[in-house]
Protein backbone atom coordinates (compact mmCIF):
# COMPACT_ATOMS: atom_id res chain seq x y z
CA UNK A 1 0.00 0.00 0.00
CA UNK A 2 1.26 3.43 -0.81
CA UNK A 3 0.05 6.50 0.48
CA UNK A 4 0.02 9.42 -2.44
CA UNK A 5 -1.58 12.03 -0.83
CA UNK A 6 -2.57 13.35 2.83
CA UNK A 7 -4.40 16.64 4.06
CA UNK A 8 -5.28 15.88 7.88
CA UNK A 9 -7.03 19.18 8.44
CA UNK A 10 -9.92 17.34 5.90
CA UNK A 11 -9.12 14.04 7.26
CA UNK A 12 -8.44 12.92 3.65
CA UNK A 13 -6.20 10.25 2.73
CA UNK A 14 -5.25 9.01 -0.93
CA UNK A 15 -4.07 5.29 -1.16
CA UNK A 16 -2.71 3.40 -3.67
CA UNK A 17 -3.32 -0.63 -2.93
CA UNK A 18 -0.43 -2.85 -4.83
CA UNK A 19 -1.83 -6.59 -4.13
CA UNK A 20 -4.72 -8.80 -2.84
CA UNK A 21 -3.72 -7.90 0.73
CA UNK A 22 -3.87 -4.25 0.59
CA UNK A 23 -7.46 -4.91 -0.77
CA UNK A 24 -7.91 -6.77 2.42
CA UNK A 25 -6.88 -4.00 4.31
CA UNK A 26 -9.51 -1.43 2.64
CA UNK A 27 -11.97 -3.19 2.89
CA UNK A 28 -11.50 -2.79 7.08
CA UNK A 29 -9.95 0.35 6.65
CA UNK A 30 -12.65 1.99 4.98
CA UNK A 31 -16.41 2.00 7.13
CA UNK A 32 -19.93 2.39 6.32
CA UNK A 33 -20.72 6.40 6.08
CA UNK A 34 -17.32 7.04 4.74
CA UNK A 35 -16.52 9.24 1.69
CA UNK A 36 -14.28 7.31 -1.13
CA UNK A 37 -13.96 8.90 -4.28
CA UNK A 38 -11.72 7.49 -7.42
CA UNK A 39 -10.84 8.37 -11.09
CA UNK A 40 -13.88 6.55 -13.54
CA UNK A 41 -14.02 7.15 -16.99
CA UNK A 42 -17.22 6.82 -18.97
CA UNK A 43 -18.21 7.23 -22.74
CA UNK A 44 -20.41 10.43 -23.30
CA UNK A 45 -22.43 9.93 -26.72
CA UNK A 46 -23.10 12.17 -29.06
CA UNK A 47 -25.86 11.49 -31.37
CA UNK A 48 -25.58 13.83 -33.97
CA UNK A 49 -21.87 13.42 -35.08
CA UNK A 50 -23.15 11.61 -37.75
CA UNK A 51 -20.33 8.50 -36.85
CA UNK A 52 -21.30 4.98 -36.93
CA UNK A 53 -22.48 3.57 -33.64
CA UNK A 54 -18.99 2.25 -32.96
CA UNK A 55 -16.75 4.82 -33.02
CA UNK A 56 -19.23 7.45 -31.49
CA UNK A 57 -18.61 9.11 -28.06
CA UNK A 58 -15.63 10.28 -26.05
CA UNK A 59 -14.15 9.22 -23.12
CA UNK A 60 -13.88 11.58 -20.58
CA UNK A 61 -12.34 10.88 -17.16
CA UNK A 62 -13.65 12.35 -13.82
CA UNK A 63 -13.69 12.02 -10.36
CA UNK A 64 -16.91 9.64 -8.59
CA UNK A 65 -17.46 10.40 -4.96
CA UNK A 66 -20.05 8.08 -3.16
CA UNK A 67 -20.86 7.88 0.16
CA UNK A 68 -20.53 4.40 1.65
CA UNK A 69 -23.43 1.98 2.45
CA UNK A 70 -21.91 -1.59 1.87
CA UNK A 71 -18.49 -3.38 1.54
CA UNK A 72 -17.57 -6.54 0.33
CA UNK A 73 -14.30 -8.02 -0.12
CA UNK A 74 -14.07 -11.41 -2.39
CA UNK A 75 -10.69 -13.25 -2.07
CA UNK A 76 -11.11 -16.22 -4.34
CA UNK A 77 -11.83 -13.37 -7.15
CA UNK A 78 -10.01 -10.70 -5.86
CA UNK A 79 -12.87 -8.15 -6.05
CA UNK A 80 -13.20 -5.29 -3.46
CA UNK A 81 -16.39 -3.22 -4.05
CA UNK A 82 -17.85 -0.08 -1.96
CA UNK A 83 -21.57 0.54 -2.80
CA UNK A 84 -23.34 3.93 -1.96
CA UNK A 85 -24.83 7.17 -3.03
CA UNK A 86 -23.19 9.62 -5.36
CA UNK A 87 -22.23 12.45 -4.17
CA UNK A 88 -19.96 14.23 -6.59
CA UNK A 89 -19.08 14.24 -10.10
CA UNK A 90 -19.93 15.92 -13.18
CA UNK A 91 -23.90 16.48 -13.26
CA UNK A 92 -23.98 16.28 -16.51
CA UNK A 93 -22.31 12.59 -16.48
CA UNK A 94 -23.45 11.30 -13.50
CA UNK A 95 -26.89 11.62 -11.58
CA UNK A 96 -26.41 12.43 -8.24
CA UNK A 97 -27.83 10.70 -5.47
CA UNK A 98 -28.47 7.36 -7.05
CA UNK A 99 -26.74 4.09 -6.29
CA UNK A 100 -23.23 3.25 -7.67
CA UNK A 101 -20.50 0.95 -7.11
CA UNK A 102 -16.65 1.29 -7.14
CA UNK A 103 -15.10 -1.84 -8.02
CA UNK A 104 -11.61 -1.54 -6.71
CA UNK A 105 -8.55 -2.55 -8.60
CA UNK A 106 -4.43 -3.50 -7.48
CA UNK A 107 -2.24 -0.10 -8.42
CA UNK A 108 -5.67 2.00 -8.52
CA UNK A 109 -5.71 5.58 -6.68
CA UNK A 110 -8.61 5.81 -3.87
CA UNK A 111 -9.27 9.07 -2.04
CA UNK A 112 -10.83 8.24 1.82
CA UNK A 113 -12.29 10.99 3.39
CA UNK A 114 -13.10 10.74 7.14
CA UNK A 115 -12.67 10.90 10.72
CA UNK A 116 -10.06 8.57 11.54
CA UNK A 117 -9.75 6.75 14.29
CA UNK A 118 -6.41 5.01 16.37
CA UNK A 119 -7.22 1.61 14.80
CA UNK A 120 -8.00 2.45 11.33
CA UNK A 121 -4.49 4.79 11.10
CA UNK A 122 -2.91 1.74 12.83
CA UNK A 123 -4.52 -0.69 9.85
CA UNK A 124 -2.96 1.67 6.99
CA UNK A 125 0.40 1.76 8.79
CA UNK A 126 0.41 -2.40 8.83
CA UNK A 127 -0.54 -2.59 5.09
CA UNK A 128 2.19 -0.15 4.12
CA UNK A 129 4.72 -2.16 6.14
CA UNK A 130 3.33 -5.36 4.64
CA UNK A 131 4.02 -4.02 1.12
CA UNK A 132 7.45 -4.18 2.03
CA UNK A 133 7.85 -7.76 3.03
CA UNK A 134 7.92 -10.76 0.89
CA UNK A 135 5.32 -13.41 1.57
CA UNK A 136 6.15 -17.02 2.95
CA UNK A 137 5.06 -20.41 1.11
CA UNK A 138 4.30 -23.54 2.07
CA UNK A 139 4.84 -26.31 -0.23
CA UNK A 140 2.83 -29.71 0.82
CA UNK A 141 4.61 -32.24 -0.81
CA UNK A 142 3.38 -36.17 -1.76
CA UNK A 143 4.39 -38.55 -3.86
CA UNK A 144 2.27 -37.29 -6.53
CA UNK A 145 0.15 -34.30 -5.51
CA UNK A 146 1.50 -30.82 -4.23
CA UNK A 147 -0.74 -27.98 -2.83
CA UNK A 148 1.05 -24.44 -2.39
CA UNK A 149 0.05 -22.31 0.83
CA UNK A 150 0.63 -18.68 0.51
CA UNK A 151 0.31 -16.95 3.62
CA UNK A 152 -1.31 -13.86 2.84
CA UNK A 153 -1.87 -11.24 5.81
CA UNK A 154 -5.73 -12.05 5.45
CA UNK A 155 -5.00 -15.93 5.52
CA UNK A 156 -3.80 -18.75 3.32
CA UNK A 157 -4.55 -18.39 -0.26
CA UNK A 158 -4.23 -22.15 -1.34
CA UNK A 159 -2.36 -23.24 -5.01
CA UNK A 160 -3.08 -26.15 -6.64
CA UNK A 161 -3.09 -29.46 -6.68
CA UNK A 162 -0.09 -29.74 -8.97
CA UNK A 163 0.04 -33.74 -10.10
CA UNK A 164 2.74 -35.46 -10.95
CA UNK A 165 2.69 -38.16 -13.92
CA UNK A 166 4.72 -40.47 -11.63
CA UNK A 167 3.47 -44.39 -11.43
CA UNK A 168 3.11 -46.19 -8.18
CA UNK A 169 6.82 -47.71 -6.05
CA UNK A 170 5.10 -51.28 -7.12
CA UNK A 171 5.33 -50.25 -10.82
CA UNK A 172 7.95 -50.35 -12.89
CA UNK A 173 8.80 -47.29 -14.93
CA UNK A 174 11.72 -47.33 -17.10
CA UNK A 175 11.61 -43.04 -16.83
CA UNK A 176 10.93 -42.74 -13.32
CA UNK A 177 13.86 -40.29 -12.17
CA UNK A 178 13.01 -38.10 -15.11
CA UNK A 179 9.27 -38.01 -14.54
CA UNK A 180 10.21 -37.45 -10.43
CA UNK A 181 12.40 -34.65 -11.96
CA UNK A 182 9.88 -32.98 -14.12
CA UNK A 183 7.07 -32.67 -11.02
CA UNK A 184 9.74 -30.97 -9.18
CA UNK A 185 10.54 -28.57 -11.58
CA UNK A 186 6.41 -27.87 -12.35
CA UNK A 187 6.28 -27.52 -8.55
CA UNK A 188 9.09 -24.80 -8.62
CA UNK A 189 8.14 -22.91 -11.60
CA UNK A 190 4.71 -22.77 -9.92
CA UNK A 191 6.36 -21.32 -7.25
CA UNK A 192 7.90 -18.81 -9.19
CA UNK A 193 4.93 -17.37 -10.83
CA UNK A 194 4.62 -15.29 -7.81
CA UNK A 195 7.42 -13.58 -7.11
CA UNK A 196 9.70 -12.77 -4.76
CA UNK A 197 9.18 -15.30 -1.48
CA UNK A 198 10.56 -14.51 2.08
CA UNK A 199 11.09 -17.92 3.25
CA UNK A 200 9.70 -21.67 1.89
CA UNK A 201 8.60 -24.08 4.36
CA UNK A 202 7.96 -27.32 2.35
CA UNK A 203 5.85 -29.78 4.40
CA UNK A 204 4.91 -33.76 3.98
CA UNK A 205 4.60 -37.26 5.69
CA UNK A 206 6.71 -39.06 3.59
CA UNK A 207 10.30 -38.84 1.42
CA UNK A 208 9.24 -37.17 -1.13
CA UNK A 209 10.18 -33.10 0.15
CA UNK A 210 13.60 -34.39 1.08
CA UNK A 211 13.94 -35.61 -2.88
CA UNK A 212 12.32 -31.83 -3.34
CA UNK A 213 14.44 -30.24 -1.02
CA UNK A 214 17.93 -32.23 -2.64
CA UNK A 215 16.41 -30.87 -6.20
CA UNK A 216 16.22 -27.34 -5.59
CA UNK A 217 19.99 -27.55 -3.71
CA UNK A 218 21.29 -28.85 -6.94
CA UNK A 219 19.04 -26.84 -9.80
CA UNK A 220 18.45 -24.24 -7.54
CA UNK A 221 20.47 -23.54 -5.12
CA UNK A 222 19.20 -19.47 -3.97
CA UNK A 223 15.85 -20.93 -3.46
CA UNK A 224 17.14 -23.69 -1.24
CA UNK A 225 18.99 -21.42 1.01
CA UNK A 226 15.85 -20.02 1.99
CA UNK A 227 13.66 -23.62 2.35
CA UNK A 228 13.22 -25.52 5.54
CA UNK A 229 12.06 -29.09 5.93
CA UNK A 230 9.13 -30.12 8.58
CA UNK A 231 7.58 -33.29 9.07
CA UNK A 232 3.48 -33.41 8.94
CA UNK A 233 0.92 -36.04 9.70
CA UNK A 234 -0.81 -35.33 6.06
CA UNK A 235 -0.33 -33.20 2.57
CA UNK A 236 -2.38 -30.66 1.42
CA UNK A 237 -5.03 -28.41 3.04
CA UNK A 238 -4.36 -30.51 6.20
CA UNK A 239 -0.99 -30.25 6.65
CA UNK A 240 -0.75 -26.81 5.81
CA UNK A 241 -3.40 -26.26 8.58
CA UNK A 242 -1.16 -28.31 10.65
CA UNK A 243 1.81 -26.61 10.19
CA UNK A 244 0.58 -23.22 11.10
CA UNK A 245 -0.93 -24.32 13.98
CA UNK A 246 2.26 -26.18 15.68
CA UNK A 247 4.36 -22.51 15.47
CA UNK A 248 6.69 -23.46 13.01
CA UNK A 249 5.32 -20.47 10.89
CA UNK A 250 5.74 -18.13 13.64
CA UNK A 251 8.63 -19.30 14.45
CA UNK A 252 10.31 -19.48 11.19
CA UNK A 253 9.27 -15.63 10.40
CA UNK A 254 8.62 -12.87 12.69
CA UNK A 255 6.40 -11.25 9.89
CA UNK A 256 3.85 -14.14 9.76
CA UNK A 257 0.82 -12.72 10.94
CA UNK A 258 -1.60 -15.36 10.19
CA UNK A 259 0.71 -17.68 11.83
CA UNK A 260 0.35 -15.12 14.90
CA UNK A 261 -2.74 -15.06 15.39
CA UNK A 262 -3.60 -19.00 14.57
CA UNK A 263 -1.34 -19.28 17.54
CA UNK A 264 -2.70 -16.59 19.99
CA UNK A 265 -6.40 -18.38 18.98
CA UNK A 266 -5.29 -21.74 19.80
CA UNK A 267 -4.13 -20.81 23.47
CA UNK A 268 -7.39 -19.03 24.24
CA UNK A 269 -8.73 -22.68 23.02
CA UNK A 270 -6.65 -24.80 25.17
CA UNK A 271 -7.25 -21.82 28.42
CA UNK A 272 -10.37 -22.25 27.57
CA UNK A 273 -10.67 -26.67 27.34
CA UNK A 274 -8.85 -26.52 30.81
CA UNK A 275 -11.52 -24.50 32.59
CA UNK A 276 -8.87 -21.61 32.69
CA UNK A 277 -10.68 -18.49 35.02
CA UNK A 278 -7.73 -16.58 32.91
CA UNK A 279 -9.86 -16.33 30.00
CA UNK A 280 -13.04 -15.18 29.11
CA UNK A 281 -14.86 -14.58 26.03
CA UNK A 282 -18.00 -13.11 24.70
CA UNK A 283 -18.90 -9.07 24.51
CA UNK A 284 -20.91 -8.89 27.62
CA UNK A 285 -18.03 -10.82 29.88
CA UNK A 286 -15.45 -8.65 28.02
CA UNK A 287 -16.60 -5.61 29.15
CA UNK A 288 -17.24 -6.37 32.42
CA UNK A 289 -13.06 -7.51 32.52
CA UNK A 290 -12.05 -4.71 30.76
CA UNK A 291 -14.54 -2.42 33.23
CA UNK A 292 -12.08 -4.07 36.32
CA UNK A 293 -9.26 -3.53 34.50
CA UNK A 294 -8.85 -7.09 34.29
CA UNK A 295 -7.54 -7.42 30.87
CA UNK A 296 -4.04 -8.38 30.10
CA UNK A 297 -4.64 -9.10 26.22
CA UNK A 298 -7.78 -8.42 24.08
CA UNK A 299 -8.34 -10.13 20.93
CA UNK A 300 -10.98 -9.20 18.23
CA UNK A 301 -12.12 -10.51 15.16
CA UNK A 302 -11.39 -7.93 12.03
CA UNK A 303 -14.83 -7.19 11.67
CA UNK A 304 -15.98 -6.88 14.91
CA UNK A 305 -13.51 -3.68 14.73
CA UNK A 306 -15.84 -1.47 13.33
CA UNK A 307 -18.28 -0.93 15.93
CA UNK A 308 -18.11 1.70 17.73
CA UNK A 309 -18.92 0.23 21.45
CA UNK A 310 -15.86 -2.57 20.05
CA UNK A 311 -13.46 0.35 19.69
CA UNK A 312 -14.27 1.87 23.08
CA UNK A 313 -13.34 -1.66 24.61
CA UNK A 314 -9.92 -1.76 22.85
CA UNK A 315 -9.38 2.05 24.10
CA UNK A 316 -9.97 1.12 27.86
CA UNK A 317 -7.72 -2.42 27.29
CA UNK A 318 -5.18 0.29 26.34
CA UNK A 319 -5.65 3.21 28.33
CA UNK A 320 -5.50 0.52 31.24
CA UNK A 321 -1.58 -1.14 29.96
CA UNK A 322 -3.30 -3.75 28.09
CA UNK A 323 -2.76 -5.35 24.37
CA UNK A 324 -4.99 -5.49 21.58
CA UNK A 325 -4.45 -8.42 18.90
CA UNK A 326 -7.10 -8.09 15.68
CA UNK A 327 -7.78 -11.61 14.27
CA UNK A 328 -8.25 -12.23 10.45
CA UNK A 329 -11.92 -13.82 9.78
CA UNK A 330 -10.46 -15.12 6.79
CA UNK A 331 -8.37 -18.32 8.32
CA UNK A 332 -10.08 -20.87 10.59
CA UNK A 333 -8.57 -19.14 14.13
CA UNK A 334 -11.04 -16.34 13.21
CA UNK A 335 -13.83 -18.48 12.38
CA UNK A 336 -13.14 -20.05 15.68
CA UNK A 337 -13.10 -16.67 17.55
CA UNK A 338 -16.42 -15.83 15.74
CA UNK A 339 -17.74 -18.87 17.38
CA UNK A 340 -17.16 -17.40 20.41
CA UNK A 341 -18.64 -14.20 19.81
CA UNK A 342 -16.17 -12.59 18.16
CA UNK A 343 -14.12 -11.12 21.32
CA UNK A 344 -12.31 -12.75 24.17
CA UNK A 345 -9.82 -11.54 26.37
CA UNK A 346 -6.58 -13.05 28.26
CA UNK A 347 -6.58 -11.96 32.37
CA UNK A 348 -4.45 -10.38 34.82
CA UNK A 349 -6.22 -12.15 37.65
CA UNK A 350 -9.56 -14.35 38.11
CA UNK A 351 -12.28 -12.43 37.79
């Protein structure tokens, strides 16, 4: 995320989002009643020109200001719309007051316009840090089938499967080490396709990501400086799900934030299976902690952020020495906090 321009007296704030994640970000950085207003270009006819339907009209490019009502935010495509009413843009090219939606695209400008509060400046100053970072990958390697984790700062964004065309151990194939060698190389080109990568963590319960491993040292040697090996109980999904939730991630990289929070999740979950009185969860039981200053560590759900009586809980956790952690709902420890209404909290004392 880049930030092009700034005027605080108007509380207005131009971004620029670069990738999936920064769309992830928006979509929790901007709120319902906000202003947003971006560049749109539409096609103004002109009837008597005497041109051929085609080729009449001219483009003209403007800015469309709407004022917020709904946001959704679609991973698997990508998407990242804001629906509301129009508020400003050329009258002549846009009727004011009606219903429009800005579908927001990677590397497109998008001016925010309102009061902002400690959590949504502290959102904008993640994704900009983010942008810096390269992303981790987990490889889950079989015999035959390898899934690709990328951990994204909204959650995994899964890759795959990629087969190889390599017969069972009781078979006998005459071009078995070339086959072996030609999934390996489809695995790393696959892995290439995206970039830059901070650190690969290739996962499996068998032999097979040791052969992987071996093949990158000797056809690629840069990418095997920056691979680790870790035994897991099953391939794919599973294992990947496995692997983030032993610490290995979080471990491995200080910067994995799904790997983070997975973790903080899992010990309010085990606090919570031993009858811990250290825990408590729930908005009503929350607040009543918080009230006593009780509260050693809060943890929210993303989207539980953006109410207002929320934010007043995470200012008193604060105000009172207290940490705030903010939990993806994209990756299964935030469907598990959502379970549990959304907002727990680690204590100081029993309450």
């Amino acid at each position: 995320m880049q930030i092009k321009n700034q005027d605080k007296k108007i509380g207005l704030i131009e971004v620029i989002p670069e990738n999936l994640d920064d769309l992830w970000h928006l979509s929790h950085i901007v709120e319902i009643g906000d202003y947003i207003s971006t560049l749109t270009t539409r096609r103004i006819q002109d009837n008597n020109s005497g041109k051929t339907r085609a080729d009449r009209g001219v483009k003209k490019t403007f800015y469309l200001g709407v004022r917020v009502e709904k946001i959704a935010f679609h991973k698997y495509t990508g998407i990242l719309r804001f629906t509301g009413i129009i508020e400003s843009g050329p009258e002549d090219l846009v009727p004011l007051g009606s219903h429009h939606t800005i579908n927001m695209q990677i590397n497109n400008s998008l001016r925010i316009q309102k009061t902002w509060n400690k959590w949504t400046l502290d959102r904008l100053t993640q994704a900009i840090e983010a942008s810096k970072r390269n992303e981790d990958i987990i490889i889950a390697i079989e015999d035959n089938n390898t899934e690709l984790g990328l951990i994204k700062q909204y959650g995994i964004e899964y890759v795959g499967p990629i087969i190889g065309d390599i017969s069972g151990k009781r078979n006998i194939q005459k071009d078995r080490k070339e086959k072996i060698n030609q999934y390996y190389e489809d695995i790393t080109q696959s892995i290439l396709q995206h970039g830059t990568f901070n650190k690969l963590i290739i996962i499996g319960p068998g032999f097979t990501k040791n052969g992987y491993y071996n093949y990158l040292e000797d056809k690629y040697p840069e990418m095997a400086k920056k691979a680790t090996l870790e035994n897991t109980g099953s391939g794919g999904h599973a294992g990947i799900q496995e692997v983030l939730k032993n610490g290995l991630v979080e471990n491995l990289s200080k910067d994995a934030k799904i790997a983070k929070e997975i973790a903080t999740v899992n010990k309010l979950l085990e606090e919570i299976g031993k009858s811990s009185n250290l825990v408590t969860y729930g908005f009503k039981q929350v607040s009543n902690a918080t009230n006593m200053a009780a509260v050693e560590k809060l943890i929210v759900v993303d989207q539980e952020v953006r109410q207002q009586k929320t934010q007043q809980i995470m200012n008193n956790v604060e105000n009172m020495g207290g940490t705030v952690e903010i939990i993806s709902s994209q990756h299964d420890g935030g469907k598990q906090l959502e379970a549990l209404g959304s907002i727990a909290a680690f204590l100081r004392y029993p309450i």
